[in-house]
Each structure stands twice: as C-alpha cells, then as structure tokens.
Protein backbone atom coordinates (compact mmCIF):
# COMPACT_ATOMS: atom_id res chain seq x y z
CA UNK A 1 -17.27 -4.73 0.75
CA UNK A 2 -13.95 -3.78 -0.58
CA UNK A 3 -11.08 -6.04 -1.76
CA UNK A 4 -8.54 -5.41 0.31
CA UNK A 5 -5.31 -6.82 2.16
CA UNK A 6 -2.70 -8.64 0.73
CA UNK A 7 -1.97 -12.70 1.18
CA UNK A 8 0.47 -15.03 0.78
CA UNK A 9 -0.73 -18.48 -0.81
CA UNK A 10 0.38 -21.97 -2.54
CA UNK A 11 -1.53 -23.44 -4.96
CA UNK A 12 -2.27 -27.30 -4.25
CA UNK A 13 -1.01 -29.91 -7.21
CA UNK A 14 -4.20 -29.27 -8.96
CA UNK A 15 -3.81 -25.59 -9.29
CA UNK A 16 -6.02 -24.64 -6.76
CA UNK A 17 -6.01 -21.36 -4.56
CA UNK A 18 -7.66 -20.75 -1.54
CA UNK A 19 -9.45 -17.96 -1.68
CA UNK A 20 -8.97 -15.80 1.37
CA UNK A 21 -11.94 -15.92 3.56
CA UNK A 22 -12.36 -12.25 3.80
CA UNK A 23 -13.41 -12.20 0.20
CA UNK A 24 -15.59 -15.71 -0.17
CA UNK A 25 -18.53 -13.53 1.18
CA UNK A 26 -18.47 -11.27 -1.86
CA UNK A 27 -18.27 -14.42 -3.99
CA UNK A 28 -21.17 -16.49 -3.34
CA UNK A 29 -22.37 -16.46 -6.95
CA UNK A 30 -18.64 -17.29 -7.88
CA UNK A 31 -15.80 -15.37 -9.49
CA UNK A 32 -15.20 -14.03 -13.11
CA UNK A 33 -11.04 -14.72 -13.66
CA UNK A 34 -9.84 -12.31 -15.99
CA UNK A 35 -6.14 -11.66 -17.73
CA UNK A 36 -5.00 -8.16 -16.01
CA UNK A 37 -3.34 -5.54 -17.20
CA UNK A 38 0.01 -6.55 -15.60
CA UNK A 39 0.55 -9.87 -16.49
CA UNK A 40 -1.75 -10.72 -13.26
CA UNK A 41 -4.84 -12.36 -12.94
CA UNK A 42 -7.71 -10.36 -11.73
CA UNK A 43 -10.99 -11.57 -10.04
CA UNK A 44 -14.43 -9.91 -10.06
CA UNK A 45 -17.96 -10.87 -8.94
CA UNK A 46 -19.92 -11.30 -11.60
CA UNK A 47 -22.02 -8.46 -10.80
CA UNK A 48 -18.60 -6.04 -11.16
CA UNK A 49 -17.33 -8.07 -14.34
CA UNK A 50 -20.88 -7.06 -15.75
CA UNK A 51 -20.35 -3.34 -14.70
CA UNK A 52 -16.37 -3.52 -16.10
CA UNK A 53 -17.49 -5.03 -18.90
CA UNK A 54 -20.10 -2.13 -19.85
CA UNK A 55 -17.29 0.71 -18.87
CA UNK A 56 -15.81 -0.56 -21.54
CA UNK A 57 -18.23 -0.60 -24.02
CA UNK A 58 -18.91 2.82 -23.06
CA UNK A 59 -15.37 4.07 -22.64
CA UNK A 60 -14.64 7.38 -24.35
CA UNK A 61 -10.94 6.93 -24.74
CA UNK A 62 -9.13 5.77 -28.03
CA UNK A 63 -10.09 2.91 -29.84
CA UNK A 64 -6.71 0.51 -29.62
CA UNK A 65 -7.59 1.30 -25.45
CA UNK A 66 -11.07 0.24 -25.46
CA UNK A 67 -10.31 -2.90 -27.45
CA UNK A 68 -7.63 -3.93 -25.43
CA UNK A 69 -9.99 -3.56 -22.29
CA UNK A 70 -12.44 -5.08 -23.49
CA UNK A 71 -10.49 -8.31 -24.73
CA UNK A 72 -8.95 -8.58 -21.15
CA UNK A 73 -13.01 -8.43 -20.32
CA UNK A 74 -13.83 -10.99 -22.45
CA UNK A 75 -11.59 -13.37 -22.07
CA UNK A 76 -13.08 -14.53 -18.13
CA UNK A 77 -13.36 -17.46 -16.98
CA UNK A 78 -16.62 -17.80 -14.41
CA UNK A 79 -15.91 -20.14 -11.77
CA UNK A 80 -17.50 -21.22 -8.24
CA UNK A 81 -15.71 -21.68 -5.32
CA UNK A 82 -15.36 -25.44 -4.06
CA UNK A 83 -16.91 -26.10 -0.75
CA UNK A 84 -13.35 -25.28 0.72
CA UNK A 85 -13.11 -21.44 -0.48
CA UNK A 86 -11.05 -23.06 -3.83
CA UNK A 87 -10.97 -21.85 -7.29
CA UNK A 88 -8.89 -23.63 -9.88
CA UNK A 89 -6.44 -21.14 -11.84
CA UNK A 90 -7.05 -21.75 -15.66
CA UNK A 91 -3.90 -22.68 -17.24
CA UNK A 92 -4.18 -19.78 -19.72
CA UNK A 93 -4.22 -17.23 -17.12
CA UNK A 94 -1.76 -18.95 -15.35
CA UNK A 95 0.78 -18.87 -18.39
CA UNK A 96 0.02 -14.97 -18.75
CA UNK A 97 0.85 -14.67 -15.13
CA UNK A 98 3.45 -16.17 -15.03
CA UNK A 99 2.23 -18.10 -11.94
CA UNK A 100 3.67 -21.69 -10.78
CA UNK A 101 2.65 -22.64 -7.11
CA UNK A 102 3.19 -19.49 -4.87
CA UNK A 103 1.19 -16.78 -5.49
CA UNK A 104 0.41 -13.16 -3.73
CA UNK A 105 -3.21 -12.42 -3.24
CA UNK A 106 -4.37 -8.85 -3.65
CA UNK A 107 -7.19 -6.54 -2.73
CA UNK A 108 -7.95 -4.06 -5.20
CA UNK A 109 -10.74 -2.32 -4.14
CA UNK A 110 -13.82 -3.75 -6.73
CA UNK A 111 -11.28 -6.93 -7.65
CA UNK A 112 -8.77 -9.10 -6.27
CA UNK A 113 -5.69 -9.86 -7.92
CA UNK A 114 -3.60 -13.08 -8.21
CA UNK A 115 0.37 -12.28 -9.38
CA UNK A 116 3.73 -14.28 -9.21
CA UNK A 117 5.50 -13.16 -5.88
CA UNK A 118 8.33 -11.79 -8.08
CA UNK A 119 6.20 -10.24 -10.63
CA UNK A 120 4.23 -8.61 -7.21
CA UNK A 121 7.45 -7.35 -5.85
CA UNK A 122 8.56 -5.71 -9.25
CA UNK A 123 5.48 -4.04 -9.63
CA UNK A 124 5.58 -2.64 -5.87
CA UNK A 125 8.77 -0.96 -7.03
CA UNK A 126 7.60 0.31 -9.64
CA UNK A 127 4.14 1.36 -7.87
CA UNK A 128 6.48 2.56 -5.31
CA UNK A 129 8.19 5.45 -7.09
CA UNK A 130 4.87 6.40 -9.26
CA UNK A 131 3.57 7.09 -5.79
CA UNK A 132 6.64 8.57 -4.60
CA UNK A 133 6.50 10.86 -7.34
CA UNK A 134 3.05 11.90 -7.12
CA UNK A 135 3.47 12.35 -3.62
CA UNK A 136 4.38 15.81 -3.69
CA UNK A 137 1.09 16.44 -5.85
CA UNK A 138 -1.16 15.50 -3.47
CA UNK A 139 -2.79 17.02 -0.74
CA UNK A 140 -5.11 14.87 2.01
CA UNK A 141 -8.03 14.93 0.02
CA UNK A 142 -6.67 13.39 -2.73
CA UNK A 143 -5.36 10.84 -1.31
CA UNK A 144 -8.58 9.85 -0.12
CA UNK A 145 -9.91 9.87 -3.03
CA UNK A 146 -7.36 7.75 -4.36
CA UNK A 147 -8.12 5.18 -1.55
CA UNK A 148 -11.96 4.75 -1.88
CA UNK A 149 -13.05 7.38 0.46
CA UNK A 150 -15.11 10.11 -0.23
C-alpha cells in the first residue's frame, strides 16, 4: 500500500495523533518518526526506515548530502500505535515542526508526513509553482512516473 490522501487532525492534551485508519494497516509493527526535510515530521514502517536508511548509506551524491540524510535517518523515534490508532509526537520533532495541536496528515507514497497547517499551506505554494513550472516539461508518461505508476 501507498501513503496517500491528505487529513486534517488535533492532537489530544497529551500530544497524541490519530493515525488515519487507512494507514494503521501498514503499521502493525509500529512507526519509525523521523525529522523531514521540511521542517515536517515524516513516518515510515520500520521495514521502509530500514530500506531509507541503507539508500543512504549507499547514496552516491556529495558527502555534506549523505550526512544530512542520514542524520534525519537516525534521529527516529520507533513507536507503536495505542490500541486507538495513537502515536505520541516526540517533543523534539514537534519543536522542529513547528507543530502545536492541529496538524495536516500526509501521504507520501513510502511515508506519511505530519506538518503545521501553515507550514503545509506554504509548502503547497511553493510545491505549487515547482510543479507549475515543470509542467510544461512533462509529457503523460512522466507524470506517471512521478506519481508511482509505471
């Protein structure tokens, strides 16, 4: 299964998300919580934290790159999900979020990601002219490419 949709959420006085239940399938041997690139928090299974993890290692790109990935790798925090779908945000990744009580739930294909609202909405604008901008580049295949699909 594929991450995917996007959800609005509160987090309860203790910090806790619901997970959406599209995604607790995927997450029955919990959820690795990792600092994302963004200033978001992003959320793997273990298995795919495993496989990021050993990308990295194995990355071919410049060495400031592959040591910034892979502290953003090792930093996780491996959680379970409650009997209610819930995780508990770790205050650390909630300070580099940025996150208070709302949050916007992401799919991102092999992760999830957890971002401020406002933080969400800046990046859509941002995302939004990147796209518009490659647009013009791409032809049908591409962009199914881009999307997962073979």
């Amino acid at each position: 299964m594929a991450f995917s949709g996007e959800y609005e959420h509160k987090l309860d006085s203790k910090f806790r998300l619901t997970v959406p239940a599209d995604y607790r399938e995927e997450l029955t041997d919990g959820v690795v919580l990792v600092r994302g690139m963004d200033h978001c928090i992003e959320a793997f299974t273990p298995e795919e934290h495993d496989r990021e993890s050993e990308r990295a290692d194995q990355a071919a790109t410049g060495r400031r790159i592959q040591r910034a990935r892979q502290q953003l790798l090792n930093a996780g925090f491996h959680l379970q999900l409650d009997p209610q779908g819930r995780i508990t945000l770790p205050s650390p990744l909630r300070e580099w979020a940025q996150i208070d009580q709302k949050v916007t739930v992401c799919g991102n294909r092999r992760s999830f990601r957890v971002w401020d609202p406002a933080r969400w909405n800046e990046y859509l604008l941002e995302d939004g002219m990147a796209y518009a901008l490659a647009d013009e580049d791409l032809d049908d295949r591409d962009v199914a490419v881009v999307a997962g699909g073979d």
